[in-house]
Protein backbone atom coordinates (compact mmCIF):
# COMPACT_ATOMS: atom_id res chain seq x y z
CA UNK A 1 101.58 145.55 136.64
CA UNK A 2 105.30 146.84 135.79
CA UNK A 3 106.78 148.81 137.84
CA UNK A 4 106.57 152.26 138.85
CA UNK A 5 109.82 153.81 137.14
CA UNK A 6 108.59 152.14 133.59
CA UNK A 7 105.49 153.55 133.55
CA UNK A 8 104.49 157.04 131.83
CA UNK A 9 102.74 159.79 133.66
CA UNK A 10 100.10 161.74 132.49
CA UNK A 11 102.86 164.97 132.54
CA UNK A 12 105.06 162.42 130.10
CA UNK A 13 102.41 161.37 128.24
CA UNK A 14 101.08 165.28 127.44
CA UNK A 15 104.92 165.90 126.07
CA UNK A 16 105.37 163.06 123.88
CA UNK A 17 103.00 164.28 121.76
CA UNK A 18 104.20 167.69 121.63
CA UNK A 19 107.39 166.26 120.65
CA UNK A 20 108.26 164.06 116.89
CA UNK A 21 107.75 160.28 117.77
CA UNK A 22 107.49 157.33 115.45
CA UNK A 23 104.97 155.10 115.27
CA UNK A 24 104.29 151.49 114.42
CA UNK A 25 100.52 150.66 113.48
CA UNK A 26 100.17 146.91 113.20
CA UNK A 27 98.58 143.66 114.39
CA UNK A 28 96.00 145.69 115.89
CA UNK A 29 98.10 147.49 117.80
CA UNK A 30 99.00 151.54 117.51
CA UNK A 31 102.52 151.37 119.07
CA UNK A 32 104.10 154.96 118.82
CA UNK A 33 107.45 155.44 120.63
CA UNK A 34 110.68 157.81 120.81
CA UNK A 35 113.60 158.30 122.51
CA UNK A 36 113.97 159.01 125.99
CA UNK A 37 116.98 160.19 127.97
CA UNK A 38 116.93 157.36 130.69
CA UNK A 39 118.78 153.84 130.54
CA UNK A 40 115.73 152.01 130.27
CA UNK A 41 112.10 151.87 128.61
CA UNK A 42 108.89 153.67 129.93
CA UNK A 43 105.80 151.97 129.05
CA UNK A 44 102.02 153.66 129.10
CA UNK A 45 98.57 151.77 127.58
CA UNK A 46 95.82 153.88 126.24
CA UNK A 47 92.67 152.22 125.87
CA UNK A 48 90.02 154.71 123.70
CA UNK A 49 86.55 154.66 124.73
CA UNK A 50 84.83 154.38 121.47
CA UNK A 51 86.95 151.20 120.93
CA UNK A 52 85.91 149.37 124.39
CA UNK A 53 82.48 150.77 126.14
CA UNK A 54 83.05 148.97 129.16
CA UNK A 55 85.69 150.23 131.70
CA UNK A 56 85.98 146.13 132.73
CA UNK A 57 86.76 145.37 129.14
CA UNK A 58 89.49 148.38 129.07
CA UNK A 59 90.93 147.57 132.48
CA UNK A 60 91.04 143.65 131.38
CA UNK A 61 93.08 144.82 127.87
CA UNK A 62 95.59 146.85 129.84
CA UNK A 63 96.13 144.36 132.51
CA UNK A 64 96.97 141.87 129.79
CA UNK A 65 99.54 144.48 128.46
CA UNK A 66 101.13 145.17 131.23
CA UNK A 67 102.00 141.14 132.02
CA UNK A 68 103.25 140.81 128.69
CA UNK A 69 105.37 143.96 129.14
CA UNK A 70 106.37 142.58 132.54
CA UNK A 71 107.86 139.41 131.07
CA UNK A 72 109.26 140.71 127.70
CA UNK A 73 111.16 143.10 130.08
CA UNK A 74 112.85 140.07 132.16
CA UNK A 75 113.96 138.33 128.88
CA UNK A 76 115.07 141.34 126.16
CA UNK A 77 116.26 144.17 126.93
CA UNK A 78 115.11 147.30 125.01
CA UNK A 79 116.13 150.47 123.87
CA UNK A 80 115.67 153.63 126.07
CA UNK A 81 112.53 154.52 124.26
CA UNK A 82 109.10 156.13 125.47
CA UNK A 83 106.33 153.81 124.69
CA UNK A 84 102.55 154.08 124.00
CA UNK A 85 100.91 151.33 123.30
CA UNK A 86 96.86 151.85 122.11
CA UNK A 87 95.34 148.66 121.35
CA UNK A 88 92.54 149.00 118.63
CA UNK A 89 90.75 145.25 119.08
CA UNK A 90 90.05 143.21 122.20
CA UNK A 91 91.03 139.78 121.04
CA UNK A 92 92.10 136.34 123.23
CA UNK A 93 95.43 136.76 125.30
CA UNK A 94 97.62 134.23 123.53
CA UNK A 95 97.09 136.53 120.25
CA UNK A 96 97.48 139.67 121.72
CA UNK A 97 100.43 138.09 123.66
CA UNK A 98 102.20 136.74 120.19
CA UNK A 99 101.08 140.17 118.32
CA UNK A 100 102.76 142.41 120.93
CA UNK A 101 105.64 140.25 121.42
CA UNK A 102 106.33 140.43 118.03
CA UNK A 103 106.11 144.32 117.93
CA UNK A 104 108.16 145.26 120.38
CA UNK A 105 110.66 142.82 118.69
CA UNK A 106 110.85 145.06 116.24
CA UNK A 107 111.54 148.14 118.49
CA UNK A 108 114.72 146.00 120.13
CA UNK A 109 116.19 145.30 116.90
């Protein structure tokens, strides 16, 4: 789990969406994001329910997401952005690992 100060709260979650964001639909991943006005990221996963019936199956997807979050934090640092991240197929952890690594690459750059 990531800490406390890079996570999204349901408050911050409702107000993204009332506000313009970009998004970045790839790899099986819905990755929408926009600025924020704090010197670092803040990070929220939304797992739908249609996607993954079981709430083991959606806890297990965001747990993964979070520890790749966790360690992509220690090594690059990213822009001060607000980040969803809504994952739209379960697949193994080294590809959803490598397929999230690679988009939040392209968020840094």
């Amino acid at each position: 789990m990531i800490a406390k100060k890079f996570r999204l709260t349901t408050s911050e979650i409702k107000e993204f969406f009332n506000k313009k964001y970009s998004k970045l639909i790839e790899n099986g991943l819905k990755i929408y994001y926009q600025a924020n006005n704090f010197s670092y990221p803040k990070f929220s996963v939304i797992c739908k329910k249609e996607i993954f019936k079981k709430a083991v199956e959606r806890n297990e997807i965001k747990r993964r997401i979070y520890s790749v979050i966790n360690i992509f934090l220690k090594r690059v640092k990213i822009k001060n952005y607000n980040i969803i991240i809504i994952p739209c197929e379960m697949k193994e952890f080294k590809t959803v690992k490598d397929k999230l690594e690679i988009s939040l690459f392209k968020l840094t750059a």
